[in-house]
C-alpha atoms as a PDB file:
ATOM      1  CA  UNK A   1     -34.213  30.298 172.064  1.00  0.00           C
ATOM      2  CA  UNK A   2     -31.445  32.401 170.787  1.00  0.00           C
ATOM      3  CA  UNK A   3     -32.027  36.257 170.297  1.00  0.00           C
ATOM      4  CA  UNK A   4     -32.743  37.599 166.853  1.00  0.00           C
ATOM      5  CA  UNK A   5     -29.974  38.823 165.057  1.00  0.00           C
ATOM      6  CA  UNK A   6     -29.755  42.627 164.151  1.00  0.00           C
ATOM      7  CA  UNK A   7     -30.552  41.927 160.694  1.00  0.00           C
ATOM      8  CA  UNK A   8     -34.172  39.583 161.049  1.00  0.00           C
ATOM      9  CA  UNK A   9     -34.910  42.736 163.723  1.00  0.00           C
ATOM     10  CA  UNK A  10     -34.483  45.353 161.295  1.00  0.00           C
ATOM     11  CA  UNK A  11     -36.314  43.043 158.663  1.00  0.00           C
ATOM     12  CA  UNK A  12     -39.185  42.938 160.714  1.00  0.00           C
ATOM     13  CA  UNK A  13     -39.252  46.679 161.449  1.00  0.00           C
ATOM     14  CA  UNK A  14     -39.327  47.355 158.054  1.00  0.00           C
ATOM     15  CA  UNK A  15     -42.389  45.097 157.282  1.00  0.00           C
ATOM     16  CA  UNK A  16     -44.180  46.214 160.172  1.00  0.00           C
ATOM     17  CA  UNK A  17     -43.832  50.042 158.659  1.00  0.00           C
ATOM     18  CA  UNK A  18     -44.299  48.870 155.289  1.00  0.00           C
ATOM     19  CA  UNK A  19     -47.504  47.115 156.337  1.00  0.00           C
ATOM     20  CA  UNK A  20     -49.064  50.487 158.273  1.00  0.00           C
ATOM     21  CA  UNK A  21     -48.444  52.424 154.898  1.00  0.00           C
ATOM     22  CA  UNK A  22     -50.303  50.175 152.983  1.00  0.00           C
ATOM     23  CA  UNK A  23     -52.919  50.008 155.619  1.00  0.00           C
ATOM     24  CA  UNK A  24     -53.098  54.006 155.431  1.00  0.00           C
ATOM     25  CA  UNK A  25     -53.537  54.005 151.614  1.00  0.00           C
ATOM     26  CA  UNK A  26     -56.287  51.467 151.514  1.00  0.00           C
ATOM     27  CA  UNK A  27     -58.706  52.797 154.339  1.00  0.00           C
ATOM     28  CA  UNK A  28     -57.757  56.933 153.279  1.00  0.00           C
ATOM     29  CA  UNK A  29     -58.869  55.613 149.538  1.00  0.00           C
ATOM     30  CA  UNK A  30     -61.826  53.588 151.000  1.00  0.00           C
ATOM     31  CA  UNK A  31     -63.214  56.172 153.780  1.00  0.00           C
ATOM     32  CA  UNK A  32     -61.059  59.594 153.358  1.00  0.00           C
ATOM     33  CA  UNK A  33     -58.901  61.201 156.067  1.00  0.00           C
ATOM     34  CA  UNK A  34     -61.105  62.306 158.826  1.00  0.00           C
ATOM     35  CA  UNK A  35     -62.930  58.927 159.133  1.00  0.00           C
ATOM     36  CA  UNK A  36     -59.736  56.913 159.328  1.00  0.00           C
ATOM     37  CA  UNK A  37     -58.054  56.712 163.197  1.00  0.00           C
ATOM     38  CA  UNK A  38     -54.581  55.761 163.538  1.00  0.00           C
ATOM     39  CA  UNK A  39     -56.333  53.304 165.429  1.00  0.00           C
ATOM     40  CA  UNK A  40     -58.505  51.963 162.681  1.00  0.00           C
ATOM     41  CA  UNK A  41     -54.695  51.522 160.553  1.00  0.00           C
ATOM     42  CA  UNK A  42     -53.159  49.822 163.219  1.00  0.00           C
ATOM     43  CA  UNK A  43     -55.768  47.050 163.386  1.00  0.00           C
ATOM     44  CA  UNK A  44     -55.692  47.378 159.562  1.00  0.00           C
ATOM     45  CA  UNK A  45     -52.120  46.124 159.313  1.00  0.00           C
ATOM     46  CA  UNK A  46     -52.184  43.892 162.133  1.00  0.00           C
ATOM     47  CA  UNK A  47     -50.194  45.958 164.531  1.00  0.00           C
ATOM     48  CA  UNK A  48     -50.133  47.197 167.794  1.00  0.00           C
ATOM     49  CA  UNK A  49     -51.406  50.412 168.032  1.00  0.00           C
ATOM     50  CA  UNK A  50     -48.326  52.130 169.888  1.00  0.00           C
ATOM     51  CA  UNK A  51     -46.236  50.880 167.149  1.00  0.00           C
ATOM     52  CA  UNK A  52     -48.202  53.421 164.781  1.00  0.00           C
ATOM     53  CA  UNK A  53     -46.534  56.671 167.269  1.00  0.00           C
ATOM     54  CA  UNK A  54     -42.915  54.744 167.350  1.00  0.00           C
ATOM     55  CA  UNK A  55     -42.849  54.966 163.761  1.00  0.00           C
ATOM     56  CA  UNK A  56     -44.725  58.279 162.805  1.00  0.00           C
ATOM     57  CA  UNK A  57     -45.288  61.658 164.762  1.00  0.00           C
ATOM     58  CA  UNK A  58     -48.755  61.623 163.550  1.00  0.00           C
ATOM     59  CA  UNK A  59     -51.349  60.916 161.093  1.00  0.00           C
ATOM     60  CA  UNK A  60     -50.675  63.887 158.685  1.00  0.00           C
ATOM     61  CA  UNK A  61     -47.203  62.798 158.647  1.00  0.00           C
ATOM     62  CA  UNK A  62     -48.091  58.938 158.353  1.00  0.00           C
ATOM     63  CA  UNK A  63     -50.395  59.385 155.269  1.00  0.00           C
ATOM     64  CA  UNK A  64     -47.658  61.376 153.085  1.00  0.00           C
ATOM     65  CA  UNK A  65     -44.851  58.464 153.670  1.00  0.00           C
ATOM     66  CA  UNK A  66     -48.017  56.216 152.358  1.00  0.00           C
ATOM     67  CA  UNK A  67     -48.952  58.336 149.541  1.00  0.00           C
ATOM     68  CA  UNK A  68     -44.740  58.972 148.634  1.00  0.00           C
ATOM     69  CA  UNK A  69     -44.514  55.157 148.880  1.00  0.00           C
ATOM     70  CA  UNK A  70     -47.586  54.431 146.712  1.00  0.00           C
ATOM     71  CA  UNK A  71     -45.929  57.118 144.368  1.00  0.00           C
ATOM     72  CA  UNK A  72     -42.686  55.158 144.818  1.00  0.00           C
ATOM     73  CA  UNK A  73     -43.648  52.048 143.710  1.00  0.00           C
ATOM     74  CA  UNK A  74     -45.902  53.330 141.021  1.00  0.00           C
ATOM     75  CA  UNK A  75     -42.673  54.894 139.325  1.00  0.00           C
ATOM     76  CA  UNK A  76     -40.520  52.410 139.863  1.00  0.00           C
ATOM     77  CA  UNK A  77     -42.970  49.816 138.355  1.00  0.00           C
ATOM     78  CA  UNK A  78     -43.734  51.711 135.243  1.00  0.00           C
ATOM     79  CA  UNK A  79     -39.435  52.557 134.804  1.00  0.00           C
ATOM     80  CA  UNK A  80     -39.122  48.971 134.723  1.00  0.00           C
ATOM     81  CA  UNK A  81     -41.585  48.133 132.659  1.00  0.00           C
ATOM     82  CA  UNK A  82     -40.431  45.462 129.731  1.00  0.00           C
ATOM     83  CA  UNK A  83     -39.017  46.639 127.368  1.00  0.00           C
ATOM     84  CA  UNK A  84     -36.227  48.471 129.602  1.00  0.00           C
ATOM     85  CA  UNK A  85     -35.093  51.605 127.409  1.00  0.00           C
ATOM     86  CA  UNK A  86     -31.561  50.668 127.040  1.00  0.00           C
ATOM     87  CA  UNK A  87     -28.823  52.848 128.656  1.00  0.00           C
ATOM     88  CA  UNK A  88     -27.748  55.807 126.771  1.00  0.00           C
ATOM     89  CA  UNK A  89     -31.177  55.867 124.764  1.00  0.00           C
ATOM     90  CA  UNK A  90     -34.351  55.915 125.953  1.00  0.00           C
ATOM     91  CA  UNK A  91     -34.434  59.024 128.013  1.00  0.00           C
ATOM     92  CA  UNK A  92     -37.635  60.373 126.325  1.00  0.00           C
ATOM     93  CA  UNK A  93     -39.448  56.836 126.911  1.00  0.00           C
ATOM     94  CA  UNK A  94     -38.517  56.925 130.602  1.00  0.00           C
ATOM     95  CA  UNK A  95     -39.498  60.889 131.289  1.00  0.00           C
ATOM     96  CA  UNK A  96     -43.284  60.217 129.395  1.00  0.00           C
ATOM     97  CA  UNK A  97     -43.434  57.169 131.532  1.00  0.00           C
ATOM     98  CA  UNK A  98     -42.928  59.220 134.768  1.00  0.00           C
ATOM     99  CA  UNK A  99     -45.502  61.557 134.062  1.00  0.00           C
ATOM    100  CA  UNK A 100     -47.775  58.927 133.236  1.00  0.00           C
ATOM    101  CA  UNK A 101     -47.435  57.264 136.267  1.00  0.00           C
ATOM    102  CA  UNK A 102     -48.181  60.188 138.872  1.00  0.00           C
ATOM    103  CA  UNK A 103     -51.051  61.259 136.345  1.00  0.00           C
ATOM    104  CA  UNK A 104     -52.528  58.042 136.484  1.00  0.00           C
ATOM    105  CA  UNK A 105     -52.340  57.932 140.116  1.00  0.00           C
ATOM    106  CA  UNK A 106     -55.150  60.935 140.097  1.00  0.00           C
ATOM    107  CA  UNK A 107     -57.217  59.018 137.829  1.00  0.00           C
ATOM    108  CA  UNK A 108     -56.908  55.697 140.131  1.00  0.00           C
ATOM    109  CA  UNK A 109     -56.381  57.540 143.495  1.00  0.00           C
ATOM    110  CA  UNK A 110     -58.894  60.798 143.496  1.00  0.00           C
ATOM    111  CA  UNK A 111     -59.605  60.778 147.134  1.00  0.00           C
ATOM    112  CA  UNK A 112     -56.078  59.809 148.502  1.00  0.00           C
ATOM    113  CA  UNK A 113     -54.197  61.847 145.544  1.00  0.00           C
ATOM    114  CA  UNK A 114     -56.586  65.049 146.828  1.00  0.00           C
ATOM    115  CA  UNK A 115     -55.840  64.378 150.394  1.00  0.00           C
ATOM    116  CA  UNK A 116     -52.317  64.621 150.028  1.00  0.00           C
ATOM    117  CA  UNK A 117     -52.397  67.549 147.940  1.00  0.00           C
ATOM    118  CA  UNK A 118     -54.282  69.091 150.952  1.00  0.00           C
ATOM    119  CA  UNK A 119     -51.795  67.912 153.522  1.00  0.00           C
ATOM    120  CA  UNK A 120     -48.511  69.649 151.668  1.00  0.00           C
ATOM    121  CA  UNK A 121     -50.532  72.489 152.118  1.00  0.00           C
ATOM    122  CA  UNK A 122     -51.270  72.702 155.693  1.00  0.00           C
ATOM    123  CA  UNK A 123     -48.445  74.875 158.211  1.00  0.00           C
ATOM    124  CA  UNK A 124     -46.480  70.908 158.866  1.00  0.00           C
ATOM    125  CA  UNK A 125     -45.912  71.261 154.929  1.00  0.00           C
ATOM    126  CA  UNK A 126     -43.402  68.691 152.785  1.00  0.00           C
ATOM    127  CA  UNK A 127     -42.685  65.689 154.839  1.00  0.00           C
ATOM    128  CA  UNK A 128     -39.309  64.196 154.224  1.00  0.00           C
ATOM    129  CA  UNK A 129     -39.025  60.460 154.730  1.00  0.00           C
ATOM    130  CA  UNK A 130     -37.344  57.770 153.268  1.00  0.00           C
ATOM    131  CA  UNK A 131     -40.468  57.117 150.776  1.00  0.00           C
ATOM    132  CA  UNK A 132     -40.241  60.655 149.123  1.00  0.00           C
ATOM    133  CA  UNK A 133     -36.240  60.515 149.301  1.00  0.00           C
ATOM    134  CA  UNK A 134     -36.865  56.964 147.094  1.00  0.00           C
ATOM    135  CA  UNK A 135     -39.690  58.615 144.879  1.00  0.00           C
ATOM    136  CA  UNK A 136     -36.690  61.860 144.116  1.00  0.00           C
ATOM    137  CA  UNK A 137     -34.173  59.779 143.179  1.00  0.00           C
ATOM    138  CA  UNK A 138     -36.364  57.903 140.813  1.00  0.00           C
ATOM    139  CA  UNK A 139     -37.694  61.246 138.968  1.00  0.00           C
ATOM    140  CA  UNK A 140     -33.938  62.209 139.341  1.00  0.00           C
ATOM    141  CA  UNK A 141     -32.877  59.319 137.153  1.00  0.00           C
ATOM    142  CA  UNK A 142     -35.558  60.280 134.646  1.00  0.00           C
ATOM    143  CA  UNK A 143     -34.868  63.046 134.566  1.00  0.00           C
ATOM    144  CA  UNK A 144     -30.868  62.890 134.080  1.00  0.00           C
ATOM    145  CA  UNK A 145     -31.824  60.288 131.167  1.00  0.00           C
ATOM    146  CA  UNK A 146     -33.579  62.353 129.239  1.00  0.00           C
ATOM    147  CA  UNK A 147     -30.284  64.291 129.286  1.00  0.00           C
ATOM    148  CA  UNK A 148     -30.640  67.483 131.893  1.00  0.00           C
ATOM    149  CA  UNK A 149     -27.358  69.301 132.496  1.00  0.00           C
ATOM    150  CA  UNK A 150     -29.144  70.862 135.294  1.00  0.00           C
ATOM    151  CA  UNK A 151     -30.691  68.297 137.205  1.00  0.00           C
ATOM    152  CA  UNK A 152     -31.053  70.062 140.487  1.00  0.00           C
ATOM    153  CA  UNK A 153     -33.085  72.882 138.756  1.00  0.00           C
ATOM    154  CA  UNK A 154     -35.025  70.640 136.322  1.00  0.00           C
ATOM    155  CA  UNK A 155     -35.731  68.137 139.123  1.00  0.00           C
ATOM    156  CA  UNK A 156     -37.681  70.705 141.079  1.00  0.00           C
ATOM    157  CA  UNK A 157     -39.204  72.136 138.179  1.00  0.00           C
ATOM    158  CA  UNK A 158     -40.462  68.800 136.660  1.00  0.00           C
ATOM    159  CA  UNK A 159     -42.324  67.768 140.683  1.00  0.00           C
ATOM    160  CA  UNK A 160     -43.729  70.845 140.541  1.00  0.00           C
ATOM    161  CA  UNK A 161     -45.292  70.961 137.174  1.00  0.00           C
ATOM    162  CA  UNK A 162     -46.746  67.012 137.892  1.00  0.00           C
ATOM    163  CA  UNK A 163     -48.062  68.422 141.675  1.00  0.00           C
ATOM    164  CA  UNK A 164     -49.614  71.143 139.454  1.00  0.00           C
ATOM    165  CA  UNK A 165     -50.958  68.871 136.998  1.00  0.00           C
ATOM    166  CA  UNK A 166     -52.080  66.320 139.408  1.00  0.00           C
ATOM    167  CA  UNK A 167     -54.427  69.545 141.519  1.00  0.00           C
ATOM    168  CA  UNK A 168     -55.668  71.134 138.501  1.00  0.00           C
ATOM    169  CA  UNK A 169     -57.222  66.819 137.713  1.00  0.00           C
ATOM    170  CA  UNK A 170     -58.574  66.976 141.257  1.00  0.00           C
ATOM    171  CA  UNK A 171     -59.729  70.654 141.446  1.00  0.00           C
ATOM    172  CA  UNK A 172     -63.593  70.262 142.873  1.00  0.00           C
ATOM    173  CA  UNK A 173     -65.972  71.893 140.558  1.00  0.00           C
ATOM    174  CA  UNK A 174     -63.547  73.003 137.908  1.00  0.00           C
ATOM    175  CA  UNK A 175     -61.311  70.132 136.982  1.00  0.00           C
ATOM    176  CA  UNK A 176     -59.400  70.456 133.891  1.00  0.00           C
ATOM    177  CA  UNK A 177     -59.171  67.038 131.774  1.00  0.00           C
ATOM    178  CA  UNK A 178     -56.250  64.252 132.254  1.00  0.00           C
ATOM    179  CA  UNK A 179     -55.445  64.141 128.653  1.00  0.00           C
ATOM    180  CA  UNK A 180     -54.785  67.959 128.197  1.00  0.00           C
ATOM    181  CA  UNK A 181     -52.605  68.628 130.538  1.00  0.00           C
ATOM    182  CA  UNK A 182     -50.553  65.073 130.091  1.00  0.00           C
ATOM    183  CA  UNK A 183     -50.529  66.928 126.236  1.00  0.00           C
ATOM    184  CA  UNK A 184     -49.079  70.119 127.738  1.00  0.00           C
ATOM    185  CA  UNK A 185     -46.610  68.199 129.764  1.00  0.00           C
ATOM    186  CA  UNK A 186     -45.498  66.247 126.608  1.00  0.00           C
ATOM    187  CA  UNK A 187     -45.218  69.395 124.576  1.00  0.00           C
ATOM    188  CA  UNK A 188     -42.796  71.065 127.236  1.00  0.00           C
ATOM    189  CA  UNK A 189     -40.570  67.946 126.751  1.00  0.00           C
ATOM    190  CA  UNK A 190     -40.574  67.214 123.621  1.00  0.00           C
ATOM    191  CA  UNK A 191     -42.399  63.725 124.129  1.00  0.00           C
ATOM    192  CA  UNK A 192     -44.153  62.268 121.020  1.00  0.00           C
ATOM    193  CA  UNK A 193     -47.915  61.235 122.130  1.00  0.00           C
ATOM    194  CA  UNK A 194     -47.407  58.213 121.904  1.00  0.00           C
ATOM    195  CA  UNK A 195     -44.458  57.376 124.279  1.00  0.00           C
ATOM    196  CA  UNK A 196     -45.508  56.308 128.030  1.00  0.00           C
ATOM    197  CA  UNK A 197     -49.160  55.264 128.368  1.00  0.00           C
ATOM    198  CA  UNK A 198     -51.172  57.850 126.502  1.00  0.00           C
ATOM    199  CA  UNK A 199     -54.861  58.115 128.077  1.00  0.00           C
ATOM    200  CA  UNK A 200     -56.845  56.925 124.758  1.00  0.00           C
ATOM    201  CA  UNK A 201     -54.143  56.338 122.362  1.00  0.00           C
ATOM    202  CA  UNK A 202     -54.840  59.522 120.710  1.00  0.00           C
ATOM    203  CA  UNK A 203     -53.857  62.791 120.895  1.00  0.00           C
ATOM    204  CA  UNK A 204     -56.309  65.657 121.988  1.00  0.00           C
ATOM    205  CA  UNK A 205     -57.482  68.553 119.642  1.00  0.00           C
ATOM    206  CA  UNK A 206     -55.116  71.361 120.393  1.00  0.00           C
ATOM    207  CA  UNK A 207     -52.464  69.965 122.391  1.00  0.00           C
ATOM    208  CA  UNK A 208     -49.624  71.158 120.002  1.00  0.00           C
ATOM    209  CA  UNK A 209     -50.153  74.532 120.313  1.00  0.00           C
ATOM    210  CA  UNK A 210     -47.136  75.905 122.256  1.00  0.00           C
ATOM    211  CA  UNK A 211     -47.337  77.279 125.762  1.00  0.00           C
END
């Protein structure tokens, strides 16, 4: 048998990360972060368990690549959503999209969304991988189409008004509600209500009143 090429190795590498992500997201979202062993994802995804270490320097760092992928695909999904603003219009459409898409993640994700909020917290901090790197150029290219001329000041501004947004949803005991601050977010912009995926198709009492 002939050896595998470069290419079908790096293939597989990729599917075997790709596959412990997913594994992290579903048993975080199904049994939080303390009750969830690197072991327990490992036998998840059908890997061996060393291959979890060869990959990632630990759990913390593990289940942010998982959540920034999750996040990634999430955006991407909902940016290329039918029908595709065209180019050189459509800026608005794309930017209500992208909020939609990391608020909704709070309403579908609680406990994983929460957990990672947590984890950026912590002394280890941001994790920079190749799934946030994907997730920033995405809200990059939303946010150059709605037309910054600043985009490495409004990038930074815009993730940290959603990572805002998306702890004030999850706050225990004192949670504000999704459709208010998606309103607040939409009045910043300039978004109409009704671009993206509005919560309940309508907008909530009070949410033109300037910040």
């Amino acid at each position: 048998m002939s050896p595998r090429s470069a290419s079908v190795n790096e293939e597989l590498r990729r599917r075997s990360r790709e596959r412990l992500l997913q594994a992290t997201v579903e048993l975080v979202s199904e049994r939080g972060y303390e009750a969830t062993t690197l072991g327990d994802i490992a036998d998840r995804a059908g890997a061996a368990r060393g291959l979890v270490s060869y990959y990632f320097p630990g759990k913390r760092q593990l289940l942010q690549s998982a959540v920034h992928r999750l996040m990634h695909l999430t955006l991407q999904e909902a940016l290329e959503r039918e029908p595709v603003p065209p180019a050189g219009s459509g800026g608005r459409e794309l930017l209500a999209r992208a909020i939609d898409s990391v608020l909704g993640l709070t309403r579908d994700h609680p406990l994983l969304m929460r957990t990672h909020m947590a984890g950026i917290l912590t002394a280890d901090g941001f994790v920079q991988c190749p799934e946030q790197q994907r997730l920033a150029e995405l809200l990059r290219h939303a946010v150059t189409r709605y037309g910054s001329q600043d985009v490495d000041t409004d990038y930074p501004l815009l993730r940290a008004l959603l990572m805002g947004a998306v702890v004030a949803v999850l706050l225990p005991g004192a949670p504000m509600p999704l459709a208010r601050l998606r309103a607040e977010l939409f009045h910043r912009y300039g978004l109409d209500w009704e671009l993206g995926v509005p919560p309940d198709g309508r907008e909530p009492p009070g949410a033109t009143v300037p910040l």
